[in-house]
C-alpha atoms as a PDB file:
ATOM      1  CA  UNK A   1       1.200  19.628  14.363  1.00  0.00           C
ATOM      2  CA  UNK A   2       1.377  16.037  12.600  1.00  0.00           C
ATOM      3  CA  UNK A   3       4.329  13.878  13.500  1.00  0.00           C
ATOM      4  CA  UNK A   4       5.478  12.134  10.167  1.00  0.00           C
ATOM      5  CA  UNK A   5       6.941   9.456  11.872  1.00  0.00           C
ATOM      6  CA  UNK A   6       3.103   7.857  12.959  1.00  0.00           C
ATOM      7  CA  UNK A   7       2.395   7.596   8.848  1.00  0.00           C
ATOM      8  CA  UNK A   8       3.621   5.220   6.553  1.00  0.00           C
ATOM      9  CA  UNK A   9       3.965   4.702   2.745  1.00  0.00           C
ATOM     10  CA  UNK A  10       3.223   0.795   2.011  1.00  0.00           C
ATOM     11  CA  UNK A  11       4.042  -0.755  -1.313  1.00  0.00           C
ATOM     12  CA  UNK A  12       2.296  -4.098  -2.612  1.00  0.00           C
ATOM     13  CA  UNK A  13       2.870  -5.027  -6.304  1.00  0.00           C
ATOM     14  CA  UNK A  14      -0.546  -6.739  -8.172  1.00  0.00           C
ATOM     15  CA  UNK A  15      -0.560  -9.242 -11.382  1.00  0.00           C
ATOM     16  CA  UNK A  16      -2.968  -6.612 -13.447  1.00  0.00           C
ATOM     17  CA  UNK A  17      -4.360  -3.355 -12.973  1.00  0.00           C
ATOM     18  CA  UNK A  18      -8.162  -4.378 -12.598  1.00  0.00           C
ATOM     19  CA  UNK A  19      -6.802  -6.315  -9.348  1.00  0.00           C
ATOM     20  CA  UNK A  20      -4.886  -2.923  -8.251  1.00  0.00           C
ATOM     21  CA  UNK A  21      -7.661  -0.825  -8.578  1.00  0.00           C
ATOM     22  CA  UNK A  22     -10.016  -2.777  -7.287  1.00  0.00           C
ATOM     23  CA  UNK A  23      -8.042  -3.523  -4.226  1.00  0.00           C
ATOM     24  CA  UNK A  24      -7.094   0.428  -4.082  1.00  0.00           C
ATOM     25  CA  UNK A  25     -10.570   1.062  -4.025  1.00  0.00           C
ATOM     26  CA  UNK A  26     -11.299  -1.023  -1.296  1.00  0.00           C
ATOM     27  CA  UNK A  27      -8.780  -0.238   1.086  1.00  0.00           C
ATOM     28  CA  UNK A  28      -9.526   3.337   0.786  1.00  0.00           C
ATOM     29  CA  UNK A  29     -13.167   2.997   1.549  1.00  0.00           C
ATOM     30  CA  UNK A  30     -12.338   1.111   4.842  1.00  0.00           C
ATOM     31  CA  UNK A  31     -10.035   3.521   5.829  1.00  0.00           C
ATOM     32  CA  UNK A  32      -6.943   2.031   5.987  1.00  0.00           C
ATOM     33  CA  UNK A  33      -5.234   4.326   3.927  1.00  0.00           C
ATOM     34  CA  UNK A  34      -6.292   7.883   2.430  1.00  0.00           C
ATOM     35  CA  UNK A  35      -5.148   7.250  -0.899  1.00  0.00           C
ATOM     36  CA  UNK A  36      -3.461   4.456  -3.168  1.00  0.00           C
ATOM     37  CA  UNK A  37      -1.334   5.538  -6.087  1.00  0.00           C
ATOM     38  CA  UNK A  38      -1.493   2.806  -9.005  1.00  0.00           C
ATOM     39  CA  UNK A  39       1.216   2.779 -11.294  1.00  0.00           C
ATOM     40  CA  UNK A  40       1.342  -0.071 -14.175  1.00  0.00           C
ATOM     41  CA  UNK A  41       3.996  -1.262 -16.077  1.00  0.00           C
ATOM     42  CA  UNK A  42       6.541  -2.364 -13.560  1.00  0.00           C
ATOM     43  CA  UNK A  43       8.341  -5.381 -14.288  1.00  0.00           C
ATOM     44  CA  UNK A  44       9.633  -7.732 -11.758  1.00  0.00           C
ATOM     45  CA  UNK A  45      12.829  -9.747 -11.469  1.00  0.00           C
ATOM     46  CA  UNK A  46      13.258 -12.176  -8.255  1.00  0.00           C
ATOM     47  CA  UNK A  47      13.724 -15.682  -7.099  1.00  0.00           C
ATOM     48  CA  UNK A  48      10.949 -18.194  -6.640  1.00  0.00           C
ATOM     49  CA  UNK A  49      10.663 -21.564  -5.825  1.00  0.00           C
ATOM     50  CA  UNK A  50      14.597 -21.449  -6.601  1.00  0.00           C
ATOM     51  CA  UNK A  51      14.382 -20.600  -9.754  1.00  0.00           C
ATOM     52  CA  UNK A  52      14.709 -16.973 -11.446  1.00  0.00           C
ATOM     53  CA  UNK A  53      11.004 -15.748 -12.661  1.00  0.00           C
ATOM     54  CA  UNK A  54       9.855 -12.686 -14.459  1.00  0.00           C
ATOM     55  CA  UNK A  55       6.248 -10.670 -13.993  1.00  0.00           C
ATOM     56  CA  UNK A  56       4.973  -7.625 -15.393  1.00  0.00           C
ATOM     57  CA  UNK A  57       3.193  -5.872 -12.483  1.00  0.00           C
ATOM     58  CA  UNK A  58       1.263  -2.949 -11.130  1.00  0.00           C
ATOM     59  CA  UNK A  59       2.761  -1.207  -7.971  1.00  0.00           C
ATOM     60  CA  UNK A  60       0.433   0.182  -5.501  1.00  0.00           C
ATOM     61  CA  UNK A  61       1.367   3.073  -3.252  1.00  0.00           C
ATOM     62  CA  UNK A  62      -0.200   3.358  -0.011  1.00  0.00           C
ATOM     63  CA  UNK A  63      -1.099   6.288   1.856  1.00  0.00           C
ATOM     64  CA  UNK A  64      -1.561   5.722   5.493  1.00  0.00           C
ATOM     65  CA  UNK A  65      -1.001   5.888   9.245  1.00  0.00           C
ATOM     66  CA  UNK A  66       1.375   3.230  11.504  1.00  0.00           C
ATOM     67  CA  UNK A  67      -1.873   3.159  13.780  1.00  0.00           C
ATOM     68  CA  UNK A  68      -3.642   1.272  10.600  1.00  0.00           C
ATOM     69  CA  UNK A  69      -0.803  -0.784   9.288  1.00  0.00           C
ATOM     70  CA  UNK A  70      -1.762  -3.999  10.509  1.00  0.00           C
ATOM     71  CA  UNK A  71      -5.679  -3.892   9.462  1.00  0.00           C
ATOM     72  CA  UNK A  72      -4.140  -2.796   6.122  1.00  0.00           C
ATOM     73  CA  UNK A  73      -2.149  -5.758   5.976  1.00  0.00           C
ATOM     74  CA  UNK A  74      -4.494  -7.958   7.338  1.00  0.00           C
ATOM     75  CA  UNK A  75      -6.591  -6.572   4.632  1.00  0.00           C
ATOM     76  CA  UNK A  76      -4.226  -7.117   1.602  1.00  0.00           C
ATOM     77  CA  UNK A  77      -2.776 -10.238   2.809  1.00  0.00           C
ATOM     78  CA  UNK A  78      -7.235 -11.348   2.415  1.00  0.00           C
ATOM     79  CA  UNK A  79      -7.611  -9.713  -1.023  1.00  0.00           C
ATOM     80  CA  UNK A  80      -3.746 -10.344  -2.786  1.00  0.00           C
ATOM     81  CA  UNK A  81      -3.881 -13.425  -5.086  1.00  0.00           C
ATOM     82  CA  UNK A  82      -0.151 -14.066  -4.584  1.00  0.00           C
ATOM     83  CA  UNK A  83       0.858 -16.760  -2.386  1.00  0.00           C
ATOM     84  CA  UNK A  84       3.375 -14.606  -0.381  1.00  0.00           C
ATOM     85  CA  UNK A  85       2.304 -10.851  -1.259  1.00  0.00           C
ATOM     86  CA  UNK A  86       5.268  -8.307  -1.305  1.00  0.00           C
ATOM     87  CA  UNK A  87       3.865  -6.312   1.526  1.00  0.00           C
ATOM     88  CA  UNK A  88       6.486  -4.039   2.699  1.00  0.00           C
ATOM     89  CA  UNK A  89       5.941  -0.307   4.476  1.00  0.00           C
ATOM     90  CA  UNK A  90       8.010   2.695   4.639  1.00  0.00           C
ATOM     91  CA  UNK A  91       8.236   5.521   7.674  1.00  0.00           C
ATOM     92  CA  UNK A  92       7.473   8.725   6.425  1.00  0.00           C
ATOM     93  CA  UNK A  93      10.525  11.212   7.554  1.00  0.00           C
ATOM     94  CA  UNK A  94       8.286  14.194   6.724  1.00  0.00           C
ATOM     95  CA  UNK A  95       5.702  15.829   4.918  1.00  0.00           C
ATOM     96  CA  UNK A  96       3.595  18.705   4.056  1.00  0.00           C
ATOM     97  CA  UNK A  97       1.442  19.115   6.977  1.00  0.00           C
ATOM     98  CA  UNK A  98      -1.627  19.551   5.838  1.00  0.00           C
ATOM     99  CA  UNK A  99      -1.692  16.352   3.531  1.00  0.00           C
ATOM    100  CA  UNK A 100      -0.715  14.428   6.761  1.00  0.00           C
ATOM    101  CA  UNK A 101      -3.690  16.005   8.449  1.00  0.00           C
ATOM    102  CA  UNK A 102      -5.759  14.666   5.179  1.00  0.00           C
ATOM    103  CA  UNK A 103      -3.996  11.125   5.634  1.00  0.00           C
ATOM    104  CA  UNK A 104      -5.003  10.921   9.513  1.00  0.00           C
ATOM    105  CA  UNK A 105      -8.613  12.513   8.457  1.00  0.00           C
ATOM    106  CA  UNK A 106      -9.235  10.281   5.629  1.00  0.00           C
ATOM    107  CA  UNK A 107      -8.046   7.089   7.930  1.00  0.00           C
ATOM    108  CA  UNK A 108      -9.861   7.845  11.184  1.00  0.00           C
ATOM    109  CA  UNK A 109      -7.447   9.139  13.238  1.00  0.00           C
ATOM    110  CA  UNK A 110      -7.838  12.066  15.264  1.00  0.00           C
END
């Protein structure tokens, strides 16, 4: 049985979805996570520089195991055009156990 605590949902957001997808594609055929969910047409509000700033964004979901979180990261912080990449990951409380199976399959780890 798969403990949902070792796998972790990871959100970066991505200026355009040619970037995100070609990112997604990349991290998924290194293994680092077993699938990337791309969804366009987020729009982000926050504080740079110290001033208030505006981007329309794509938001990539990221399937994947706390064992491969920091190649991941490592990964996106190489391939992310932003200066400071929102890079942020989420523990999984649970899941259907067979998909986690797939996730820990699909990143290596057995």
């Amino acid at each position: 049985m798969t403990v949902a605590g070792d796998f972790l949902l990871v959100l970066t957001t991505l200026p355009d979805p040619e970037r995100a997808r070609t990112i997604a594609a990349e991290v998924v055929r290194l293994g680092l996570a077993a699938c990337v969910s791309v969804l366009p047409g987020v729009h982000s509000v926050f504080q740079w520089q110290g001033k208030l700033d505006h981007a329309d964004e794509c938001l990539l979901l990221l399937k994947t195991t706390s064992k491969r979180y920091r190649d991941l990261e490592s990964r996106l912080v190489t391939l992310h055009p932003y200066e400071l990449p929102e890079i942020i990951a989420l523990p999984l409380a649970a899941g259907l156990d067979n998909y986690l199976t797939w996730i820990e399959k699909n990143t290596g780890i057995q």
